[in-house]
N, C-alpha and C. Protein backbone atom coordinates (compact mmCIF):
# COMPACT_ATOMS: atom_id res chain seq x y z
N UNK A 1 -36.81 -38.93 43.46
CA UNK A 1 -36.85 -38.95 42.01
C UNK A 1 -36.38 -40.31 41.47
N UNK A 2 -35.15 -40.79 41.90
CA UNK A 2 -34.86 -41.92 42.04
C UNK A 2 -36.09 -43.73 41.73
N UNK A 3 -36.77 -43.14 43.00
CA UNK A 3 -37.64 -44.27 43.45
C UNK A 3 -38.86 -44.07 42.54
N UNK A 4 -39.16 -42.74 41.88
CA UNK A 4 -39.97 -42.56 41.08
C UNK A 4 -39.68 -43.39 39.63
N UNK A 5 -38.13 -42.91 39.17
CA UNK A 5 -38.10 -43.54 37.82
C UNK A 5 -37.63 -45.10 37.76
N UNK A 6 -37.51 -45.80 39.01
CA UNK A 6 -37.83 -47.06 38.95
C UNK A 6 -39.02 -47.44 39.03
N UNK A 7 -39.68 -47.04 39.50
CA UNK A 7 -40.78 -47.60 39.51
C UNK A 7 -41.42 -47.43 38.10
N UNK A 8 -41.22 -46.44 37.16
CA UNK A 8 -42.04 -46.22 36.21
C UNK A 8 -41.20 -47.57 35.11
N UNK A 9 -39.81 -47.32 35.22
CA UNK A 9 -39.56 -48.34 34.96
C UNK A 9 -40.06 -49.78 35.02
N UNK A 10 -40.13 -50.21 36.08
CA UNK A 10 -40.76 -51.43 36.75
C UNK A 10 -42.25 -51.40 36.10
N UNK A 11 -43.05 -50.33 36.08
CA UNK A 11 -43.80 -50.55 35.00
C UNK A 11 -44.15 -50.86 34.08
N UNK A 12 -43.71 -50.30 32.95
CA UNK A 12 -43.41 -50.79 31.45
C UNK A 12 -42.65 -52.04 31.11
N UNK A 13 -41.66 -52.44 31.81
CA UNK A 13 -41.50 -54.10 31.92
C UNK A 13 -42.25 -55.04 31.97
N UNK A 14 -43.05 -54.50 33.28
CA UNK A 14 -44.31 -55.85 33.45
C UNK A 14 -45.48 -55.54 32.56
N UNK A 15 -45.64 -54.09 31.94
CA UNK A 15 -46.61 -53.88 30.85
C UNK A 15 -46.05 -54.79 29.41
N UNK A 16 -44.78 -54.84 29.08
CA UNK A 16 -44.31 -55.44 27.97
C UNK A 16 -44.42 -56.98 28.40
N UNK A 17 -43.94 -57.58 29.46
CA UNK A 17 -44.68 -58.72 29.81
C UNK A 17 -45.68 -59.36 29.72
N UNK A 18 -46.70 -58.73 30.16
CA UNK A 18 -48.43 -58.47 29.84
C UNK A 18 -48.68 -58.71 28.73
N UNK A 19 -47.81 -57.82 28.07
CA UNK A 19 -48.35 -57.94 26.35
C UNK A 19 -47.90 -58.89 25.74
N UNK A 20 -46.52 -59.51 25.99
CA UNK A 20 -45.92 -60.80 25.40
C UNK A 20 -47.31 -61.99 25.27
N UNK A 21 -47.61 -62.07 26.71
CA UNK A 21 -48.27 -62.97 27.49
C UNK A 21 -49.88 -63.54 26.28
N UNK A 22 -50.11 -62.06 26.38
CA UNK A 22 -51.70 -61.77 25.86
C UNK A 22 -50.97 -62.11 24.26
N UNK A 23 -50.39 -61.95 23.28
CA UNK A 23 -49.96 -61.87 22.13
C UNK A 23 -49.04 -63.67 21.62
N UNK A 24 -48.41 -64.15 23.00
CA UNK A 24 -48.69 -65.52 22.85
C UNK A 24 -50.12 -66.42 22.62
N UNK A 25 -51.16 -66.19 23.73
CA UNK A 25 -52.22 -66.00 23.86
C UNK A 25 -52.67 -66.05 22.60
N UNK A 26 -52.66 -65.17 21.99
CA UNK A 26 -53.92 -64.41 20.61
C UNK A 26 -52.90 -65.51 19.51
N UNK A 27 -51.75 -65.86 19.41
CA UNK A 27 -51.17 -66.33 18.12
C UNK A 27 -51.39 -68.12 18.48
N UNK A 28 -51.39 -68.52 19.95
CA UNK A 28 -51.59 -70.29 19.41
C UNK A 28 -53.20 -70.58 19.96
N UNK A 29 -54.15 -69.77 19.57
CA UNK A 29 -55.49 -69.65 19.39
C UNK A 29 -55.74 -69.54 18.00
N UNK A 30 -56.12 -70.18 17.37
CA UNK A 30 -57.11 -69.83 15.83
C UNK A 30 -58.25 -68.92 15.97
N UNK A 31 -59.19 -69.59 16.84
CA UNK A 31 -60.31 -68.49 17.03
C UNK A 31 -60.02 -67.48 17.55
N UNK A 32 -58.92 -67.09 18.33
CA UNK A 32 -58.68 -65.68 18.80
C UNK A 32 -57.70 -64.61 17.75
N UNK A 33 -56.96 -65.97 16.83
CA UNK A 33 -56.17 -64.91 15.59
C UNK A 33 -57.27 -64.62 14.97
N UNK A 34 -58.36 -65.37 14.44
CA UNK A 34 -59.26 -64.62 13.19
C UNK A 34 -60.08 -63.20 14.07
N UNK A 35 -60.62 -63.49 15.21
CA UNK A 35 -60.69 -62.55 16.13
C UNK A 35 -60.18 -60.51 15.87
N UNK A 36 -58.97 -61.29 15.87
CA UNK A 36 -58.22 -60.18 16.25
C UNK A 36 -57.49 -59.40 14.74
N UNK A 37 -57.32 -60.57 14.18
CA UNK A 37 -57.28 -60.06 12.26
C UNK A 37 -58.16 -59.61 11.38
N UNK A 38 -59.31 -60.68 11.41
CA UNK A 38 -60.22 -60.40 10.63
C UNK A 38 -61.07 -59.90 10.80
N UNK A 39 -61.82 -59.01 11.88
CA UNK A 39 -62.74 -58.65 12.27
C UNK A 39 -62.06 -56.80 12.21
N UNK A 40 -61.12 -56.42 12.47
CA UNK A 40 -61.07 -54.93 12.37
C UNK A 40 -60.73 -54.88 10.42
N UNK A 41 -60.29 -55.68 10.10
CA UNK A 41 -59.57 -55.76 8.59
C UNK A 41 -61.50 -55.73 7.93
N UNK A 42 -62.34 -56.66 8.52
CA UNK A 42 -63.49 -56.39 7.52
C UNK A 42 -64.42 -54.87 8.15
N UNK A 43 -64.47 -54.73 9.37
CA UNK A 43 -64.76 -53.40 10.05
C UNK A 43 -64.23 -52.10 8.89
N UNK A 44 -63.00 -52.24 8.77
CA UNK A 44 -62.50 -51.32 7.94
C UNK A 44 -62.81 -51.24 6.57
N UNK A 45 -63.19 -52.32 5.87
CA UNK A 45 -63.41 -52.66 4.50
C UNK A 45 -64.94 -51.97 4.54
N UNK A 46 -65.86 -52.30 5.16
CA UNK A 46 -67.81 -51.93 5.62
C UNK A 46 -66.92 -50.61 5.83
N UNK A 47 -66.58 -50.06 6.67
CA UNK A 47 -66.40 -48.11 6.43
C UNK A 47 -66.09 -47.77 5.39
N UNK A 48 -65.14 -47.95 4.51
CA UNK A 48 -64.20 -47.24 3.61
C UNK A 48 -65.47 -47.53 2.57
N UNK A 49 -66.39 -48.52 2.42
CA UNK A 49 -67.12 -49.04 1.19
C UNK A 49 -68.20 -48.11 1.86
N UNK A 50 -68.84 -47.65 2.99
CA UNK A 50 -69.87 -47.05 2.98
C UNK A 50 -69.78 -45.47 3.15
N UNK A 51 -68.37 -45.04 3.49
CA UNK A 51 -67.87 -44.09 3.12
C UNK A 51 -67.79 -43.57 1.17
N UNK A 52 -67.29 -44.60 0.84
CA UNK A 52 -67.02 -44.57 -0.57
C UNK A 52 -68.59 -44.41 -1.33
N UNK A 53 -70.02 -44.77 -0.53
CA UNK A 53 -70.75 -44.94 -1.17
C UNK A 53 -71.62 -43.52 -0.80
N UNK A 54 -71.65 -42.87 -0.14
CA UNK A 54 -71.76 -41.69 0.48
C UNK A 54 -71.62 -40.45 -0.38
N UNK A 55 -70.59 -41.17 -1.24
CA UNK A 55 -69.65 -39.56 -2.19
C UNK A 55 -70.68 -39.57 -3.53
């Protein structure tokens, strides 16, 4: 049980690592911040407006 909850441990460390990594990554990129900002932010704006147009 032991060796189990280290390891799951040891998991989620190197998963939060991972993500540091990738999220440094995405912030000293321009083309990967507009990417990752602006593209679900206008995705969402086209639903809610074609939703809205629906009613």
């Amino acid at each position: 049980m032991t060796e189990l909850l280290t390891n799951i441990g040891t998991f989620f460390t190197q998963s939060i690592t991972w993500l540091g990594d990738v999220l440094d990554t995405v912030v000293t990129s321009p083309a990967l911040l507009v990417m990752v900002l602006a593209m679900p932010i206008c995705g969402f704006a086209v639903g809610l407006l074609s939703r809205l147009i629906r009613l």
